[in-house]
N, C-alpha and C. Protein backbone atom coordinates (compact mmCIF):
# COMPACT_ATOMS: atom_id res chain seq x y z
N UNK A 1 151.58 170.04 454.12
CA UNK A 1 152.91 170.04 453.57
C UNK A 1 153.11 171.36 452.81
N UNK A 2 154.56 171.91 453.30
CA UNK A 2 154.57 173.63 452.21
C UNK A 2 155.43 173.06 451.11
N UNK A 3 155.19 173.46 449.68
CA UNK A 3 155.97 173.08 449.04
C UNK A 3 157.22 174.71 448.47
N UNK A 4 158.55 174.63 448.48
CA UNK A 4 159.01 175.56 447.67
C UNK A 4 159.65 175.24 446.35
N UNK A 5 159.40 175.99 445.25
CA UNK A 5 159.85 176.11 444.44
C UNK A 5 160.91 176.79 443.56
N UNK A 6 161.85 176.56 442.80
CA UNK A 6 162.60 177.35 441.93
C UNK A 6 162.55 176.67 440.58
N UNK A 7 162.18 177.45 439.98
CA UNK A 7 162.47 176.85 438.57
C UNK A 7 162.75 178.36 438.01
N UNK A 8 163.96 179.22 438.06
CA UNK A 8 165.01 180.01 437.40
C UNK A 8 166.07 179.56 436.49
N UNK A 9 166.26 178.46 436.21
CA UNK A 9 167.31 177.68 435.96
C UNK A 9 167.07 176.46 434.99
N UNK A 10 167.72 176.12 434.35
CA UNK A 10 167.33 174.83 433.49
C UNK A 10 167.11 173.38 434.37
N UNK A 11 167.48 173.58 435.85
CA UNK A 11 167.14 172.79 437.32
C UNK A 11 166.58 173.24 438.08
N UNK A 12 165.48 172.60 438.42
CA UNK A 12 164.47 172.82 439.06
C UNK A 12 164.03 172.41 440.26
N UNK A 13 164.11 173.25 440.91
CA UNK A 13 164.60 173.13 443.09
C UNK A 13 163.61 172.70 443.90
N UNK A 14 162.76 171.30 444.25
CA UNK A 14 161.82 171.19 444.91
C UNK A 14 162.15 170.94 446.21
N UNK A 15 161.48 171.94 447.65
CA UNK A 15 162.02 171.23 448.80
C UNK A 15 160.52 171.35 449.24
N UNK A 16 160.21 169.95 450.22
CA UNK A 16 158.71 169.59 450.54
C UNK A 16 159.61 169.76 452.44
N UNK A 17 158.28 170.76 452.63
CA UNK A 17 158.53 170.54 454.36
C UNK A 17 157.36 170.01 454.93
N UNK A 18 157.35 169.33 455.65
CA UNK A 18 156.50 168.42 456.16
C UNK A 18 156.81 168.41 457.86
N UNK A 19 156.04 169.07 458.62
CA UNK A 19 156.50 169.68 460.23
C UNK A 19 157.91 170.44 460.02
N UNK A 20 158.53 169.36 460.75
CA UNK A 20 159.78 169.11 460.89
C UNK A 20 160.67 169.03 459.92
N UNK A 21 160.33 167.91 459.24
CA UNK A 21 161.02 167.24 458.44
C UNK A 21 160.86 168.00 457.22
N UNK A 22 162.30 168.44 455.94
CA UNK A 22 162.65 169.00 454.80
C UNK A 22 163.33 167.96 453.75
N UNK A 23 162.83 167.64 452.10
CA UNK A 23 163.28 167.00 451.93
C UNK A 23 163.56 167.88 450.46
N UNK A 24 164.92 167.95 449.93
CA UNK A 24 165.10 168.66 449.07
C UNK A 24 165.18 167.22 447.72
N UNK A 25 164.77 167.95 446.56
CA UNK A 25 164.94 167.42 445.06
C UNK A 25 165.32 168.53 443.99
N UNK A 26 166.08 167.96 443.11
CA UNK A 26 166.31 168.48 442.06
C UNK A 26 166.09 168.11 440.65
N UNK A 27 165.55 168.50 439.42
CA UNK A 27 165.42 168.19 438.51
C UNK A 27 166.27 169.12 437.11
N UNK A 28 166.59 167.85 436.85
CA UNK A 28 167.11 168.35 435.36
C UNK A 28 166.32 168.56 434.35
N UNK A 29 164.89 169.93 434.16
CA UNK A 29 163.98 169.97 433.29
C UNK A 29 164.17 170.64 432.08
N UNK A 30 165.55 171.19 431.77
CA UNK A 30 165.95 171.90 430.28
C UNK A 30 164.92 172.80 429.91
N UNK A 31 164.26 171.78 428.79
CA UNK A 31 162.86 172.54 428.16
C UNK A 31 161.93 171.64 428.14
N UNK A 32 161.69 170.82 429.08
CA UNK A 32 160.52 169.79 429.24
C UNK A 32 159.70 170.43 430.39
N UNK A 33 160.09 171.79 431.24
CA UNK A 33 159.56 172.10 432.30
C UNK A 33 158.00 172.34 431.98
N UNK A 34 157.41 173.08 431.12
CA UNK A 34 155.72 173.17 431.04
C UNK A 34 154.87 171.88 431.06
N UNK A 35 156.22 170.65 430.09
CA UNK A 35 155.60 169.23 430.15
C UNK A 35 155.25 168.42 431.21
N UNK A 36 156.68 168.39 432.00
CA UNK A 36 156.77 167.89 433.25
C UNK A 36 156.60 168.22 434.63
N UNK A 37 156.30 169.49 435.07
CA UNK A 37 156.58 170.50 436.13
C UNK A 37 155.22 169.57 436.93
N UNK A 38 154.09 169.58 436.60
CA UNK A 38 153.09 168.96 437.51
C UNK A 38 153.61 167.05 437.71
N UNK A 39 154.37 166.61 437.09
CA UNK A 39 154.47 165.28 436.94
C UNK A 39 155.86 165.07 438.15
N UNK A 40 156.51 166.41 437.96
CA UNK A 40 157.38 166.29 439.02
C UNK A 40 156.89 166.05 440.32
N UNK A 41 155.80 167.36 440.57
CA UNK A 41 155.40 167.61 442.00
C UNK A 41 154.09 166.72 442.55
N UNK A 42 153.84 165.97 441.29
CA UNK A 42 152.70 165.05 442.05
C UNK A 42 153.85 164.08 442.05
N UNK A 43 154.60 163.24 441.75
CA UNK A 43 155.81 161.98 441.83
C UNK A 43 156.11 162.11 443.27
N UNK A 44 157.10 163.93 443.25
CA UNK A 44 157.43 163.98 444.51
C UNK A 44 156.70 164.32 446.02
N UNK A 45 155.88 164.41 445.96
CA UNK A 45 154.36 164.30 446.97
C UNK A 45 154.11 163.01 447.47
N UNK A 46 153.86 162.34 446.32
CA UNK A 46 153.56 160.56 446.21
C UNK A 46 154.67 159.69 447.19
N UNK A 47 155.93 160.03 446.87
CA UNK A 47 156.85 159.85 447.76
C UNK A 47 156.48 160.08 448.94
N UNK A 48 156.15 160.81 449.86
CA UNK A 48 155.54 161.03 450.93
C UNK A 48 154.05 160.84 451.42
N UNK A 49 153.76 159.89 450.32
CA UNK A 49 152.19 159.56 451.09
C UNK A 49 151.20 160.96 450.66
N UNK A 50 151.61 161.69 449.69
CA UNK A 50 150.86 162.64 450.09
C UNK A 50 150.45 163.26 448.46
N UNK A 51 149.44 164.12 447.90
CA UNK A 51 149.34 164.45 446.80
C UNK A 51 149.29 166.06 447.08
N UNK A 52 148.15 166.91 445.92
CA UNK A 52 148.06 168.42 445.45
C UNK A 52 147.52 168.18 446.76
N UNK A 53 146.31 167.94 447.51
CA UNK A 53 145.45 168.00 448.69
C UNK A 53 145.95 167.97 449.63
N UNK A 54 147.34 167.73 449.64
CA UNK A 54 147.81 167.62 451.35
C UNK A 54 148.80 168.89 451.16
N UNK A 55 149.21 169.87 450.05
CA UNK A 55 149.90 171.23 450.17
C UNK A 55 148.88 172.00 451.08
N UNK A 56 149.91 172.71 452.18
CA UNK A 56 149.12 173.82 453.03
C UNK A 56 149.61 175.17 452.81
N UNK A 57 151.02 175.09 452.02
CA UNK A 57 151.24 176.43 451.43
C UNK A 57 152.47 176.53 450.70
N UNK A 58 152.10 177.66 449.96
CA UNK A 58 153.18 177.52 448.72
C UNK A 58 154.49 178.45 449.08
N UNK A 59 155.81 178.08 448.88
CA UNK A 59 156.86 179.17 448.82
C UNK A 59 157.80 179.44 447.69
N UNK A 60 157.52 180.85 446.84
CA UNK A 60 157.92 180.61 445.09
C UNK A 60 159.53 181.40 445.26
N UNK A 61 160.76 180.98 444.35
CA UNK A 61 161.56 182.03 444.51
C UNK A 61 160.95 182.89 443.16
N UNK A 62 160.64 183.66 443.02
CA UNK A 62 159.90 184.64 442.01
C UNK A 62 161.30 184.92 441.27
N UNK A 63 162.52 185.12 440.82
CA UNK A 63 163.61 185.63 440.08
C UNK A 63 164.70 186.28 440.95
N UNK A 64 165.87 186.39 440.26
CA UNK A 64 165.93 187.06 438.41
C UNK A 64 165.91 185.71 438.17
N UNK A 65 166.07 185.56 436.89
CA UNK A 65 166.44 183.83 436.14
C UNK A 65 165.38 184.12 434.40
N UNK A 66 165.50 182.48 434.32
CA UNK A 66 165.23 182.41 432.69
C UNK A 66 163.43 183.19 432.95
N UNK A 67 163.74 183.56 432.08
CA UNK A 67 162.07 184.11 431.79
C UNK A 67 160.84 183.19 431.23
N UNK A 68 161.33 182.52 430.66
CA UNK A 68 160.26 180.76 430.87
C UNK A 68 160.42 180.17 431.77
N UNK A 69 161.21 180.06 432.40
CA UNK A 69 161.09 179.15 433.33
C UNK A 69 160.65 179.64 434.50
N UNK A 70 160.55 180.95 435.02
CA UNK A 70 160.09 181.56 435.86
C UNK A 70 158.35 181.72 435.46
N UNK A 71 158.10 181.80 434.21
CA UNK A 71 156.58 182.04 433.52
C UNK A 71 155.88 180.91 434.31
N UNK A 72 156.52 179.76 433.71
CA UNK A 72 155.93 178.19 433.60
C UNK A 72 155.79 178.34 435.82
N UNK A 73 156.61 178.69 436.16
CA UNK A 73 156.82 177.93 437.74
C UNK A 73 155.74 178.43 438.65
N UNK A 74 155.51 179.81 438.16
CA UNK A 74 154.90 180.93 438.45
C UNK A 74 153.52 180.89 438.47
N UNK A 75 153.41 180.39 436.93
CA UNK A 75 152.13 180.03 436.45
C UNK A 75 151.66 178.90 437.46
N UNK A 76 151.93 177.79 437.48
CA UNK A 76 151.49 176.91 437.67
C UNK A 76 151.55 177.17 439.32
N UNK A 77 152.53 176.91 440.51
CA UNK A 77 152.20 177.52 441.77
C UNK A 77 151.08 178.49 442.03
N UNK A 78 150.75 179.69 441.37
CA UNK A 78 149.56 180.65 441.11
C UNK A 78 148.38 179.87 440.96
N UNK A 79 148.66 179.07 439.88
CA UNK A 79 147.34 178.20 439.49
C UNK A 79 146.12 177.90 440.91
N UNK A 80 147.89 176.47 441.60
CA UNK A 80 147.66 176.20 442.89
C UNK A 80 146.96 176.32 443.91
N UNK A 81 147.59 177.45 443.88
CA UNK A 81 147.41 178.32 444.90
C UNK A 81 146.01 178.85 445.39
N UNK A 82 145.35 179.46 444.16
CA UNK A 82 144.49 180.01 443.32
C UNK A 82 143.52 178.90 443.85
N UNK A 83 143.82 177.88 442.93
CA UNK A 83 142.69 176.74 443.29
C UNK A 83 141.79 176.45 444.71
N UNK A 84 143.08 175.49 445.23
CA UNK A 84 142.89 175.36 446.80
C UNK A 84 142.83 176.26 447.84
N UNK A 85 143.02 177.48 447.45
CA UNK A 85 142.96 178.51 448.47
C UNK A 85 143.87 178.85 449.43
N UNK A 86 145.31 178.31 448.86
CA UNK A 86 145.96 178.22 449.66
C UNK A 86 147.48 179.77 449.77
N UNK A 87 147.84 179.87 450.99
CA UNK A 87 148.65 181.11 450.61
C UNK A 87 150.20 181.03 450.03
N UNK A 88 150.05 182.34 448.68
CA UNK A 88 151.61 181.39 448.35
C UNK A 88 152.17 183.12 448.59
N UNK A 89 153.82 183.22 448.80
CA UNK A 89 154.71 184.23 448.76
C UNK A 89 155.62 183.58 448.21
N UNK A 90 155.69 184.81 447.56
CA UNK A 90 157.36 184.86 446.60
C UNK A 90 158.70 185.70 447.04
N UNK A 91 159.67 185.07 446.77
CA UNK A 91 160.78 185.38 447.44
C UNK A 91 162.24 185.72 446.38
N UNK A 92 162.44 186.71 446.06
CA UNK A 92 163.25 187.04 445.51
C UNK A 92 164.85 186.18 446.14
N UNK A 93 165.98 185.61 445.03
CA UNK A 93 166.59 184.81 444.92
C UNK A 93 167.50 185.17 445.63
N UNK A 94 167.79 184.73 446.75
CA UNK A 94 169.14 184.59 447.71
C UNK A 94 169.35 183.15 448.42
N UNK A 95 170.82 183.48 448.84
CA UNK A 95 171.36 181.95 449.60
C UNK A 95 170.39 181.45 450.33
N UNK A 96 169.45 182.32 451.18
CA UNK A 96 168.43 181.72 451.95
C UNK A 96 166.74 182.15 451.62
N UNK A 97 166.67 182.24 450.52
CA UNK A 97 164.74 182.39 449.95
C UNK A 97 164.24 181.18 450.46
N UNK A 98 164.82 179.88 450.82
CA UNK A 98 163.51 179.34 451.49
C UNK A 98 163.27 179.73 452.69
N UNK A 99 164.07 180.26 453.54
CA UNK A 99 164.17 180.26 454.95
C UNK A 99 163.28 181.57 454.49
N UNK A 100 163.40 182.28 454.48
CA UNK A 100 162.84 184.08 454.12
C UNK A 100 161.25 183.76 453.64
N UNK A 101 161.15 182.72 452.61
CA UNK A 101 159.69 182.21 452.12
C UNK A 101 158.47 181.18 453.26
N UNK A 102 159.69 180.89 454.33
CA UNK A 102 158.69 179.87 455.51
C UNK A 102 158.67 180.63 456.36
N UNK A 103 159.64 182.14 456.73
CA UNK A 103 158.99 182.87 458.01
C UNK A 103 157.89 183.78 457.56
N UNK A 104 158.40 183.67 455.91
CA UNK A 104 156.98 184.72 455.48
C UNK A 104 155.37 184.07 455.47
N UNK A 105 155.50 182.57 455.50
CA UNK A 105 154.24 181.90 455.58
C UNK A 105 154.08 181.68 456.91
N UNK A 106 155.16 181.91 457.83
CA UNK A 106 154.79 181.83 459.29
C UNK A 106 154.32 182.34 460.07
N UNK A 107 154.31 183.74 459.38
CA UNK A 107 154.03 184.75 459.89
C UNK A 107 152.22 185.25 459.26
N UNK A 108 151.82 184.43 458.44
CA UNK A 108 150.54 184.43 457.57
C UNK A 108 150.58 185.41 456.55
N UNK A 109 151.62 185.68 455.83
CA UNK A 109 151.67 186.36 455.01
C UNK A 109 150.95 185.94 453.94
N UNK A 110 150.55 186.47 452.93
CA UNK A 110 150.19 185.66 451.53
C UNK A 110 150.03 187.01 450.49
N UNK A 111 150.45 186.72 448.99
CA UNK A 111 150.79 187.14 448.14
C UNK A 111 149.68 187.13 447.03
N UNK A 112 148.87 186.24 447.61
CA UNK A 112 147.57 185.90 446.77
C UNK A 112 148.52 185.09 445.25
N UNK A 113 148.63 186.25 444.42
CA UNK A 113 149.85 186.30 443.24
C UNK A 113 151.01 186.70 443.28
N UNK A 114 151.99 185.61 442.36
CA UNK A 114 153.43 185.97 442.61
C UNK A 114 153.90 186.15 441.51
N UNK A 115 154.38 187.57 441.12
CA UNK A 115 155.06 187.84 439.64
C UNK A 115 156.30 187.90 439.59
N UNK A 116 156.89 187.27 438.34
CA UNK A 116 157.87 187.43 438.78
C UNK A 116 158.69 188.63 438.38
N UNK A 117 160.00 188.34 439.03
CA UNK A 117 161.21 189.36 438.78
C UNK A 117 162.24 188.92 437.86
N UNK A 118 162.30 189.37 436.67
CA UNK A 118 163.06 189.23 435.80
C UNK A 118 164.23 189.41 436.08
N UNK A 119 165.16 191.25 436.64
CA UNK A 119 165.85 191.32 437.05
C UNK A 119 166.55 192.09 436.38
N UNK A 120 166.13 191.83 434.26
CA UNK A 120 166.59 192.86 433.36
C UNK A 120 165.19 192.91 432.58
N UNK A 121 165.31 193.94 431.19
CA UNK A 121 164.46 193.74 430.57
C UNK A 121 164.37 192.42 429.69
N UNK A 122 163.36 192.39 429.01
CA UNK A 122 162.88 191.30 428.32
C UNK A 122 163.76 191.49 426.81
N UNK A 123 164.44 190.18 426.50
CA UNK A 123 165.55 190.58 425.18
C UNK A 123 164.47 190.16 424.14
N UNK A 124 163.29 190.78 423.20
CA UNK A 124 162.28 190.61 422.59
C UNK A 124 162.99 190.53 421.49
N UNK A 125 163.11 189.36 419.93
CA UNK A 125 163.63 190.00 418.76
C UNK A 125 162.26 190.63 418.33
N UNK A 126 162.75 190.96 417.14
CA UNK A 126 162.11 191.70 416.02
C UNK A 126 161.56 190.93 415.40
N UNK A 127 160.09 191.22 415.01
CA UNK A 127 159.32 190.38 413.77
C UNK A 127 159.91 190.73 412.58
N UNK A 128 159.66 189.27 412.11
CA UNK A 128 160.45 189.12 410.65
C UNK A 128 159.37 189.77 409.43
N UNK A 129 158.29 189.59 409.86
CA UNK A 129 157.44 190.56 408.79
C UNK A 129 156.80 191.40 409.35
């Protein structure tokens, strides 16, 4: 099963392809995403009979978007990835990054690591002392 991801957004874009078959989800994760992000994708796996062990490859949209939420999505897909050995590419954000992220795994691409793209700089404040 390839899983893709977006988490740019305070909603968080899971679509599981499985052969043929695509099944898209969405989550409303605000600021629960570091809490919940693995609780999502093992739930939505489970749904399909399937857990972390049955992913055969990862597809990330890497940015622009929130800069935590891209950290957290990033992080954790990498983790993944990392772990099981499996190949992930990242896909900078357009109408069609999943389609662009499954010919890039079709083609055996892999990214090893996917950083992301912010898109601007980082708005850092100032330390207070």
């Amino acid at each position: 099963m390839i899983i893709l991801l977006d988490t740019s957004t305070a909603t968080c874009y899971l679509t599981l392809v499985n052969g043929g078959d695509r099944y898209e989800y969405e989550w409303q994760s605000d600021r629960e995403l570091a809490r919940g992000l693995l609780a999502f994708l093992r739930d939505k796996l489970a749904e399909h009979q399937a857990n972390f062990n049955d992913i055969s490859a990862i597809g990330a949209m890497k940015g622009p978007g929130s800069f935590t939420g891209l950290r957290i999505g990033l992080t954790v897909l990498n983790t993944i990835a990392s772990d099981r050995k499996l190949p992930i590419v990242g896909v900078e954000n357009s109408n069609d990054w999943r389609g662009r992220a499954l010919e890039r795994l079709k083609n055996g691409e892999n990214d090893h690591l996917v950083m992301p793209h912010y898109g601007r700089d980082a708005n850092i404040t100032t330390p207070r002392k």
